[in-house]
N, C-alpha and C. Protein backbone atom coordinates (compact mmCIF):
# COMPACT_ATOMS: atom_id res chain seq x y z
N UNK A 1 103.99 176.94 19.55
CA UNK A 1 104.90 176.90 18.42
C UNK A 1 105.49 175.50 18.33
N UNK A 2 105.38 175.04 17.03
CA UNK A 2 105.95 173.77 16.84
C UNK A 2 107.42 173.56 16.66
N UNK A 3 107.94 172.76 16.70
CA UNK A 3 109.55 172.52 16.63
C UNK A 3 109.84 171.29 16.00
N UNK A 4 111.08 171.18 14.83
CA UNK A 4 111.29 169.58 14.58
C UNK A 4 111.96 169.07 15.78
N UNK A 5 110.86 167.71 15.46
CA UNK A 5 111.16 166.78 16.70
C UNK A 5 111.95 165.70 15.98
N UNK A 6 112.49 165.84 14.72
CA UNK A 6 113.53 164.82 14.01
C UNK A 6 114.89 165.27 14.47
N UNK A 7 115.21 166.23 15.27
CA UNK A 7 117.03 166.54 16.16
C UNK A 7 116.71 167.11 16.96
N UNK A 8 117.54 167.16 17.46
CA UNK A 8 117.47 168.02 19.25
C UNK A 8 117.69 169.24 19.19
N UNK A 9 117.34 169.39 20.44
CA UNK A 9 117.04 171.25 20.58
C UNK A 9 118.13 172.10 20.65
N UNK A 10 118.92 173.18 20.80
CA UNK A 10 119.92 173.32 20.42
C UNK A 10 120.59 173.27 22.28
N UNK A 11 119.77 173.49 22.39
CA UNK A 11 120.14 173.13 24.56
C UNK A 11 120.67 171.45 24.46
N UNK A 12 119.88 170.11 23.72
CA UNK A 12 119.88 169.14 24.09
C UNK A 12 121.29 168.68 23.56
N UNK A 13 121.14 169.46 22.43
CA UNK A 13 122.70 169.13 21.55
C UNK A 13 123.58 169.45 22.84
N UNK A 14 123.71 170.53 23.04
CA UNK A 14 124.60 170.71 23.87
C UNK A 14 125.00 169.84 24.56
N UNK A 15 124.02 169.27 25.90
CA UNK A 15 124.07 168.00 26.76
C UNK A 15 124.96 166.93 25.83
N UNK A 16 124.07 166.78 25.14
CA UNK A 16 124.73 165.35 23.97
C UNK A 16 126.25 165.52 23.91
N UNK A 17 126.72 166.86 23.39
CA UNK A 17 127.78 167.25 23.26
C UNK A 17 128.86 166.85 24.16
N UNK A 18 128.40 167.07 25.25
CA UNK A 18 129.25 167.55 26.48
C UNK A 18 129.43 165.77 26.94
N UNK A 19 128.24 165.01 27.18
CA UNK A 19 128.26 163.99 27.33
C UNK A 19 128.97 163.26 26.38
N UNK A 20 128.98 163.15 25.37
CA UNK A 20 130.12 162.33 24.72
C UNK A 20 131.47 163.40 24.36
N UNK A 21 131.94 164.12 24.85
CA UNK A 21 133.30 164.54 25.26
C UNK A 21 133.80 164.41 26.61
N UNK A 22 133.20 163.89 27.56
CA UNK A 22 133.16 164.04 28.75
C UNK A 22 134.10 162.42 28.91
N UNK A 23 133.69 161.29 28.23
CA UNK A 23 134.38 160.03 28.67
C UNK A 23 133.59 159.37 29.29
N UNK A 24 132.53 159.58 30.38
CA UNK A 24 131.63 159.51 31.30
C UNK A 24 130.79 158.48 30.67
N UNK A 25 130.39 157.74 31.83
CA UNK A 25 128.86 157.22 31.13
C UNK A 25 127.65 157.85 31.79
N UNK A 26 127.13 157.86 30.74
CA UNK A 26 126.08 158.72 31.04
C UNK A 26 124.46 158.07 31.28
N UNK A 27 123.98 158.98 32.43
CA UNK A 27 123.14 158.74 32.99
C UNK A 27 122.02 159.87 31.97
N UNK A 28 120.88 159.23 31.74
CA UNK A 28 119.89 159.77 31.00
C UNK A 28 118.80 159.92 31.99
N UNK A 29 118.33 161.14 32.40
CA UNK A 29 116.78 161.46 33.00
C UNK A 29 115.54 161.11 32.19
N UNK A 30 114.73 160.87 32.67
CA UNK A 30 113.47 161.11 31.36
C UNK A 30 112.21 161.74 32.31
N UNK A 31 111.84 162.62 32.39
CA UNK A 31 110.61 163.60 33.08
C UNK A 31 109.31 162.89 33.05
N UNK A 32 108.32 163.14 33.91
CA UNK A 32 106.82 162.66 33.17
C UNK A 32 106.13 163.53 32.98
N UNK A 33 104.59 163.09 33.27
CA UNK A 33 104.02 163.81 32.65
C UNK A 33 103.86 165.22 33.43
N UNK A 34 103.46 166.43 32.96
CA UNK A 34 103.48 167.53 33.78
C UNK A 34 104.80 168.08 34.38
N UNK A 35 105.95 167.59 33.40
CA UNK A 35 107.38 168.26 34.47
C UNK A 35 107.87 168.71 33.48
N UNK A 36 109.43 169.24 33.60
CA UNK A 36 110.25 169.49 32.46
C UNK A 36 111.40 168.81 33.22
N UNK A 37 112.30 169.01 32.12
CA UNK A 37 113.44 168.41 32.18
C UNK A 37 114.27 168.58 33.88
N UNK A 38 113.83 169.90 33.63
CA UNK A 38 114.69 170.15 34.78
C UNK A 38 114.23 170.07 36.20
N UNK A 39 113.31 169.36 36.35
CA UNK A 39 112.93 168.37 37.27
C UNK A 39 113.81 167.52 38.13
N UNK A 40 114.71 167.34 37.13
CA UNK A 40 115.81 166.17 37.59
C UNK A 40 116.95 167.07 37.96
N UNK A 41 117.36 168.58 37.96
CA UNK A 41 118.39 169.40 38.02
C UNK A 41 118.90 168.71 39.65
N UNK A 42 118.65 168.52 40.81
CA UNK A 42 119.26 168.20 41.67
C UNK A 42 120.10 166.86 41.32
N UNK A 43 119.14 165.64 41.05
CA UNK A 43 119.89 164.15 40.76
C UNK A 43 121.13 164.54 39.73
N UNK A 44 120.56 165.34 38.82
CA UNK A 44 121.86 165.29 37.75
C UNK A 44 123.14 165.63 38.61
N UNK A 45 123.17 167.04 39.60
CA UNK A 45 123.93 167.09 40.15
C UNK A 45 124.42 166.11 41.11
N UNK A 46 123.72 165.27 41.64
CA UNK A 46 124.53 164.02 42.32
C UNK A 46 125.49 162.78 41.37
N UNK A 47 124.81 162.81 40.14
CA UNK A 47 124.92 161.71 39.50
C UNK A 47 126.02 162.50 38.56
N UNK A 48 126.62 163.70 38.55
CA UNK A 48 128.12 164.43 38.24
C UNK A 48 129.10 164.50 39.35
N UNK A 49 128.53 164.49 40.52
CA UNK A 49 129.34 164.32 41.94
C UNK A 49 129.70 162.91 41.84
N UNK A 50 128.89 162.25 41.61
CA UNK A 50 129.51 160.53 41.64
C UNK A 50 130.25 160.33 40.40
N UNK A 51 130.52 161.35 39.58
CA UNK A 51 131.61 160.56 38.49
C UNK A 51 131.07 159.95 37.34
N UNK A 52 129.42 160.58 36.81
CA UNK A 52 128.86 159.77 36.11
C UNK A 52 128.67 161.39 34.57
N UNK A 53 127.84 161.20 34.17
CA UNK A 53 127.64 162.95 33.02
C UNK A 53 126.06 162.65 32.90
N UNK A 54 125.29 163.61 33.50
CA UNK A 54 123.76 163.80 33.42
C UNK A 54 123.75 164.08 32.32
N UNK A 55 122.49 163.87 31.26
CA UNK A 55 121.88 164.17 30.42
C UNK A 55 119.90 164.29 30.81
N UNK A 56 119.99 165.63 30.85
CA UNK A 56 118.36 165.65 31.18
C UNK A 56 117.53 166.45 30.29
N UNK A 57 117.68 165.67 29.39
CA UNK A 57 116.30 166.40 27.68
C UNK A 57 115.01 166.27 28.01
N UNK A 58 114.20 167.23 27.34
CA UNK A 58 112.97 167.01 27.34
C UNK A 58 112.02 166.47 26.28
N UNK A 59 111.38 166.69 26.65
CA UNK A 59 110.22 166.16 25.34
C UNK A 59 109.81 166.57 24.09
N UNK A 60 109.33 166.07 23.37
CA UNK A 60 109.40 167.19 21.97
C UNK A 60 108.45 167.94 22.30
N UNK A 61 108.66 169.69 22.17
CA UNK A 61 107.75 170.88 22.24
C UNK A 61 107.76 170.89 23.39
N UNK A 62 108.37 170.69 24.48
CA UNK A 62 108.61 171.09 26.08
C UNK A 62 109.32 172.30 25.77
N UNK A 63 108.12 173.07 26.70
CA UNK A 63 108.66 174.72 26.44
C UNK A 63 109.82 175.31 27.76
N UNK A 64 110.52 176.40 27.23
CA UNK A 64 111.91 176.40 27.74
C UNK A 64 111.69 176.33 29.44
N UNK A 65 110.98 176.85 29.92
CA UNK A 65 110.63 176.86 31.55
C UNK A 65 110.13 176.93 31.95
N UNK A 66 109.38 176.63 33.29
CA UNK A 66 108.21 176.11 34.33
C UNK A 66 106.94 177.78 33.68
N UNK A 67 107.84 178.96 33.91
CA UNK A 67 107.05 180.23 33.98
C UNK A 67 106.18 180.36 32.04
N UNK A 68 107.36 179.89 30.94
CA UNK A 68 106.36 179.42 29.56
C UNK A 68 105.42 178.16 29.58
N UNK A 69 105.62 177.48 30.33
CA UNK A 69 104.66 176.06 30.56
C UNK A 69 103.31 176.86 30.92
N UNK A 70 103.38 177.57 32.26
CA UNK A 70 102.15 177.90 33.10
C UNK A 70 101.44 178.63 32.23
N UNK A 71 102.26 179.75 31.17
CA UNK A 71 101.27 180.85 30.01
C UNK A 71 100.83 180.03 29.11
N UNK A 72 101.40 178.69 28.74
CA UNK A 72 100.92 178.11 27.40
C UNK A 72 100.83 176.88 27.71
N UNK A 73 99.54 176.09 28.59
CA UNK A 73 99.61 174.80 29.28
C UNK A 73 99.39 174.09 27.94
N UNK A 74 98.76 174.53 27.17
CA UNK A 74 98.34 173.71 25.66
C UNK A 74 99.34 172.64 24.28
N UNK A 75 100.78 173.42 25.62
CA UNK A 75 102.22 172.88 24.18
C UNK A 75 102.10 171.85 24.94
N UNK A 76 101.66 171.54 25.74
CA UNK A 76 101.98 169.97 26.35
C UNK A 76 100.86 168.60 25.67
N UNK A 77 100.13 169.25 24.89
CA UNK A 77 99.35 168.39 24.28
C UNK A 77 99.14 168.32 22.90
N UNK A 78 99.32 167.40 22.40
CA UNK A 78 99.04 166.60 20.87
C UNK A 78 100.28 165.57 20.88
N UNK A 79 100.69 165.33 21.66
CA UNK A 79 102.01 164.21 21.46
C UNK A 79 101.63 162.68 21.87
N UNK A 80 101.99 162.17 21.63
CA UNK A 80 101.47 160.47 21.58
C UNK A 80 102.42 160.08 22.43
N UNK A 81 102.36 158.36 23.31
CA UNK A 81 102.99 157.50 23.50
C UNK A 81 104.65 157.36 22.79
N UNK A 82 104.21 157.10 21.56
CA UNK A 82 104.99 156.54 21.05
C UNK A 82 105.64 157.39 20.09
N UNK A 83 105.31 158.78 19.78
CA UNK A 83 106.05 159.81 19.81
C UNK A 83 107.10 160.40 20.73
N UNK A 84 106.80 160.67 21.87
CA UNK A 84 107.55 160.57 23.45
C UNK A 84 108.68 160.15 23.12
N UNK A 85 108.49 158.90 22.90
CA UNK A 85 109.41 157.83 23.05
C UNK A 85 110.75 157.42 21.85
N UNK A 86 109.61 157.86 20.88
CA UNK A 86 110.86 158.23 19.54
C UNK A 86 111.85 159.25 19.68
N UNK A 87 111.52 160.09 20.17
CA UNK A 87 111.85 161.60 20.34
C UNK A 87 113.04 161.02 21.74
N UNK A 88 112.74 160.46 22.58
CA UNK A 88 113.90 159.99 23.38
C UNK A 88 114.73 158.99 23.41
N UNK A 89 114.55 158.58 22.32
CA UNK A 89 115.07 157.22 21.22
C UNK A 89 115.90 157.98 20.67
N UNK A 90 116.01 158.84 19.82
CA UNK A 90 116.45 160.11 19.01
C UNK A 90 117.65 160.82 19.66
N UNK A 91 117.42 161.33 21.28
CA UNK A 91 118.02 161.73 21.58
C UNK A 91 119.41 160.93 21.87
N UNK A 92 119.11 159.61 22.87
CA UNK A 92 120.04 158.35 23.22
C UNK A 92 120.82 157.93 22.64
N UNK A 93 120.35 157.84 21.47
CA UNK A 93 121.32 157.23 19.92
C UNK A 93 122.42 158.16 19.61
N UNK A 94 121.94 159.51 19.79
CA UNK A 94 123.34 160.55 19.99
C UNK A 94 124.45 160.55 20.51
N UNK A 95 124.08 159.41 22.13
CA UNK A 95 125.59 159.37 22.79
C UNK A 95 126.54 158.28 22.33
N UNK A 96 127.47 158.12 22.37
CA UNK A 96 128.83 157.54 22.60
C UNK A 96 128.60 156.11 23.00
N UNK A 97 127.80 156.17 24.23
CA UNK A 97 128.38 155.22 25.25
C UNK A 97 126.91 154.81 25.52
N UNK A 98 126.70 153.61 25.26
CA UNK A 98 125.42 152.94 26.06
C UNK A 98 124.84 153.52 27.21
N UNK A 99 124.34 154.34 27.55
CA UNK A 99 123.56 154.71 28.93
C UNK A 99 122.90 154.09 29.83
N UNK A 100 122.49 154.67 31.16
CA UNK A 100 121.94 154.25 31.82
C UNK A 100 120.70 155.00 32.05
N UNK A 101 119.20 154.81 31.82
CA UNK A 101 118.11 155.39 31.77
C UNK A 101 117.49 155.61 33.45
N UNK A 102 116.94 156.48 33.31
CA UNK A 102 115.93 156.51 34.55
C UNK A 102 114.90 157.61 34.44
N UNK A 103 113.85 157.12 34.71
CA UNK A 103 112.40 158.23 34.61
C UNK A 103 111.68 157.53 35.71
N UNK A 104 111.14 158.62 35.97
CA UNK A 104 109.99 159.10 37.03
C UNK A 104 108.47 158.33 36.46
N UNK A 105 107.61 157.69 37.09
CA UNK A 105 105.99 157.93 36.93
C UNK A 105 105.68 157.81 35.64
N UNK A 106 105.43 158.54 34.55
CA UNK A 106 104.92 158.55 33.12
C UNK A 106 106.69 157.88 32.58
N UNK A 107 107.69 159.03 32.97
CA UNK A 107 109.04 158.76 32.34
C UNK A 107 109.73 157.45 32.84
N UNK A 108 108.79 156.58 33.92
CA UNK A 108 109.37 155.48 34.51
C UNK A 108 108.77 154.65 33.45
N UNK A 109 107.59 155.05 32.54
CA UNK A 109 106.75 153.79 31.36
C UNK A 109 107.75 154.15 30.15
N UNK A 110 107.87 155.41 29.83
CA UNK A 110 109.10 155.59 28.98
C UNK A 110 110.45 154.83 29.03
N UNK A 111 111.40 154.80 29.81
CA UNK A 111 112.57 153.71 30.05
C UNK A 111 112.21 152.68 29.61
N UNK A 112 110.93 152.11 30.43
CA UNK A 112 111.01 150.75 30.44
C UNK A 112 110.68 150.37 28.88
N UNK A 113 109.84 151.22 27.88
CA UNK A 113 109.75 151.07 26.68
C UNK A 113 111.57 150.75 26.23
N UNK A 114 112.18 152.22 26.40
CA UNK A 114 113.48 152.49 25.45
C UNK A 114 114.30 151.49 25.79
N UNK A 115 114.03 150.76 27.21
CA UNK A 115 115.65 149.23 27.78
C UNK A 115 114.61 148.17 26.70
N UNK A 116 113.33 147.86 26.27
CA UNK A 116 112.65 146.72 25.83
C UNK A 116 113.57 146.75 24.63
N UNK A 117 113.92 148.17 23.97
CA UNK A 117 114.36 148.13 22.69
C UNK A 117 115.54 148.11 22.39
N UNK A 118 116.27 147.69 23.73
CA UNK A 118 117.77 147.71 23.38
C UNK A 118 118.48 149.02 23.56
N UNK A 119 117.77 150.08 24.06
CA UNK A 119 118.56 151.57 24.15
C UNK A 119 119.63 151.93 25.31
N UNK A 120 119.37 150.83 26.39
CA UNK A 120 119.90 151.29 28.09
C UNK A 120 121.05 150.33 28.26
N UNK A 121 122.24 150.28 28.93
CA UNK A 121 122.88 149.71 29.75
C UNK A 121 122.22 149.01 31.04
N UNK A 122 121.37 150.06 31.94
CA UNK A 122 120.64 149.93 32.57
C UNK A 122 119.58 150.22 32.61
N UNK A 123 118.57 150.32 33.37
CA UNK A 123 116.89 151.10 33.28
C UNK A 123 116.51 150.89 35.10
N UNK A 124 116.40 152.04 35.50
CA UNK A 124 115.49 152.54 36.78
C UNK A 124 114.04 153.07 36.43
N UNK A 125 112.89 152.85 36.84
CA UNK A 125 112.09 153.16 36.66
C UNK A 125 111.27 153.32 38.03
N UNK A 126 111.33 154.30 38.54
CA UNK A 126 110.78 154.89 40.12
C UNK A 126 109.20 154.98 39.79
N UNK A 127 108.69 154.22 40.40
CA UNK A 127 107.12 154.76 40.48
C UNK A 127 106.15 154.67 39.28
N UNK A 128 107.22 153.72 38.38
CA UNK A 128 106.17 153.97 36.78
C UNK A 128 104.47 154.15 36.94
N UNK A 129 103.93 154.90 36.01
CA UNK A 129 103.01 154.51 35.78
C UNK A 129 102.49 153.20 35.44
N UNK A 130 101.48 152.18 35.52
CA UNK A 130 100.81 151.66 35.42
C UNK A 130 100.57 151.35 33.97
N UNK A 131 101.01 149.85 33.38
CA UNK A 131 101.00 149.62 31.89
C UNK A 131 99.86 148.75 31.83
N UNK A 132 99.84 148.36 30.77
CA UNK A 132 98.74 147.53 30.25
C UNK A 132 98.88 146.45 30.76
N UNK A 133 97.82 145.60 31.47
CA UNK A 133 97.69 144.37 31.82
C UNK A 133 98.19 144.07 32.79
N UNK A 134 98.75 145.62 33.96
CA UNK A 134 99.04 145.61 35.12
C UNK A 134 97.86 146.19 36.26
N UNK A 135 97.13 145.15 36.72
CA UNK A 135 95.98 145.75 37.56
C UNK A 135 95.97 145.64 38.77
N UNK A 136 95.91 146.98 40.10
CA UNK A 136 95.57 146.63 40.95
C UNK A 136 94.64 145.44 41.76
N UNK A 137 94.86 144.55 42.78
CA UNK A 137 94.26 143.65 43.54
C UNK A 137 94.77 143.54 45.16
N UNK A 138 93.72 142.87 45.82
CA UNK A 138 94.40 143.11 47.23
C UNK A 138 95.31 142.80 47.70
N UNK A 139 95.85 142.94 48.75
CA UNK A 139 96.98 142.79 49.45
C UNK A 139 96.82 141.01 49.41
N UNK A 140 97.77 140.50 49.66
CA UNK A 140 97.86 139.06 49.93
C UNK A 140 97.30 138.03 48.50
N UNK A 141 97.12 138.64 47.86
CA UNK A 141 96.48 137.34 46.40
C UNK A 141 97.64 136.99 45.86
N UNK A 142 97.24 135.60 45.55
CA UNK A 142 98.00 134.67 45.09
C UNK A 142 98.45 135.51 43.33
N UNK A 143 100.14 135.17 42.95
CA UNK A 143 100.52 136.11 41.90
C UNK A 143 100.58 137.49 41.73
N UNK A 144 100.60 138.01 43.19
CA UNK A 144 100.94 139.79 43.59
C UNK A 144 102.56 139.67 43.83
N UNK A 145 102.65 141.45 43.08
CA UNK A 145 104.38 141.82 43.62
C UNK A 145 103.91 142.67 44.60
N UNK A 146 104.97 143.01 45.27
CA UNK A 146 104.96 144.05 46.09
C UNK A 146 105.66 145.31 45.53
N UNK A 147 104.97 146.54 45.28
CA UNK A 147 106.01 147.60 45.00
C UNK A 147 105.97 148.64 46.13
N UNK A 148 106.86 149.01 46.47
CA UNK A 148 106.79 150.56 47.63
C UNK A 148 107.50 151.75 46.70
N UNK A 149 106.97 153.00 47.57
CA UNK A 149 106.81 153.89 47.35
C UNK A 149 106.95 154.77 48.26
N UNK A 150 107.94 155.88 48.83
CA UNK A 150 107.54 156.58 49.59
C UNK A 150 106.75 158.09 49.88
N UNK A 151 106.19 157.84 50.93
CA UNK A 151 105.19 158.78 50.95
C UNK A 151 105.57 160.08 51.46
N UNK A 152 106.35 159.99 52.25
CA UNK A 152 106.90 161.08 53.51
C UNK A 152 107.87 161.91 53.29
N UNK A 153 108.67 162.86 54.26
CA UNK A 153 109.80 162.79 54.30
C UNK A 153 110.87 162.28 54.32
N UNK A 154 112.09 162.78 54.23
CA UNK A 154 113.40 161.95 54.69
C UNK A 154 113.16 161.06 56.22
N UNK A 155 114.11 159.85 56.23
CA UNK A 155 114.16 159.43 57.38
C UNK A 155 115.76 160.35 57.98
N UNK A 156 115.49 159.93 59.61
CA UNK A 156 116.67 160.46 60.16
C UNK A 156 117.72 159.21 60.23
N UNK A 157 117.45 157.87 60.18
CA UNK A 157 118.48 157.11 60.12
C UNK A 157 118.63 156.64 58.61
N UNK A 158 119.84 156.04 58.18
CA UNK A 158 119.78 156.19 56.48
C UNK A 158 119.32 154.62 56.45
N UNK A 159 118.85 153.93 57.48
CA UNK A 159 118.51 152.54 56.73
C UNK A 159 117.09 152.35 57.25
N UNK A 160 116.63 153.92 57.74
CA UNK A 160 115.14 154.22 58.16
C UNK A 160 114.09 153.53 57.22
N UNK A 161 112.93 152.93 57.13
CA UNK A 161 112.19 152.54 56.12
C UNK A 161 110.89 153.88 56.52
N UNK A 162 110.64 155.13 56.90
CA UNK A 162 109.57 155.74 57.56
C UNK A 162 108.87 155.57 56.60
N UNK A 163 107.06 156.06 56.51
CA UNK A 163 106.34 156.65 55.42
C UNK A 163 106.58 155.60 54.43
N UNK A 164 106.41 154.41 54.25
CA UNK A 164 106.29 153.84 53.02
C UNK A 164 105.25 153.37 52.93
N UNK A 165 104.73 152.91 51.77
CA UNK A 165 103.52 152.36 51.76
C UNK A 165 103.13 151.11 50.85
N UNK A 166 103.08 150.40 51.02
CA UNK A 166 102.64 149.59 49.93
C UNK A 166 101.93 149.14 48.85
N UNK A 167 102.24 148.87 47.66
CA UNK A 167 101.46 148.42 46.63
C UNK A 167 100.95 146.94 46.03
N UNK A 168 99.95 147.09 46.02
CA UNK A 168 99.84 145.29 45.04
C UNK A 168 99.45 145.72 43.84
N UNK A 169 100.28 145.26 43.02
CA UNK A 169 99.96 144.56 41.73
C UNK A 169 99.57 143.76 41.32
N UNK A 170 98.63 142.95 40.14
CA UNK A 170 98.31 141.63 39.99
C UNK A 170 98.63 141.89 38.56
N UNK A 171 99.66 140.55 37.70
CA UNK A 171 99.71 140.70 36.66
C UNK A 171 98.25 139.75 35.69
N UNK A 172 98.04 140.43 34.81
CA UNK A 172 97.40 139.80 34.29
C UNK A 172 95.90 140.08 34.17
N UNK A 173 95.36 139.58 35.14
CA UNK A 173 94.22 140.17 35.63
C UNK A 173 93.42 140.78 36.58
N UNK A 174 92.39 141.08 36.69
CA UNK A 174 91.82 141.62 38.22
C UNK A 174 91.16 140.42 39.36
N UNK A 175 91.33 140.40 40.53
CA UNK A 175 90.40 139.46 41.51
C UNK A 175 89.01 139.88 41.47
């Protein structure tokens, strides 16, 4: 079932709502691919413990919960890039207060779109996916970043580095 993706859902209003009555600045989730919103239900709760107001919307036609996703895997497809992204453009512009963005993997390429356009205070982007004209190359080449990632569990000391692993990037092109 289709839904207008020109306003928010009557759940997202809500968030919106609450977030600009709240005073708060607000921290914006953005999901990737294969999740829902509520993916982020633990962080939001940290990021209301620290004094901040979660906002965690989903995508346009993200169906209400994990158990309608699994009967109808099919609503997750016909949406574009740059649909996504309008649709969480859409939502942002609703609040009050300049936000601070953060997405996951697919929702980590999302942010970094919505801060290019002027939408974020800030932008976190954990683990983005992989954009254009960003290509893996080996370890040690000349014009590599380093990105990490962890692989593991928690560490037991909090300045533990366990289970990480490393990434190279090469901008530009391939070796």
């Amino acid at each position: 079932m289709s839904i207008d993706t020109s306003v928010p859902t009557v759940s997202e209003q809500r968030e919106i709502d609450r977030a600009n009555s709240s005073g708060k600045q607000p921290v914006v989730s953005v999901h990737g691919l294969w999740l829902l919103d509520s993916s982020w239900d633990r962080w939001a709760g940290l990021f209301e413990e620290a004094g901040y107001v979660a906002v965690t919307h989903g995508w346009p036609n993200d169906p209400i919960d994990v158990a309608a996703a699994r009967a109808d895997p099919d609503v997750f497809a016909g949406n574009g890039v740059g649909d996504v992204a309008a649709y969480q453009q859409m939502i942002i512009e609703r609040l009050d207060r300049k936000q601070a963005i953060i997405g996951h993997s697919f929702g980590g390429v999302l942010v970094q779109m919505l801060a290019g356009r002027g939408q974020a205070a800030a932008t976190c982007a954990i683990s983005p996916a992989p954009s254009r004209g960003v290509l893996p190359t080996r370890p040690g080449s000349p014009g590599t970043a380093s990105v990490s990632r962890a692989t593991s569990g928690p560490s037991t000391a909090p300045t533990a580095r366990r289970g990480v692993a490393g990434t190279r990037m090469r901008f530009g092109r391939a070796e």
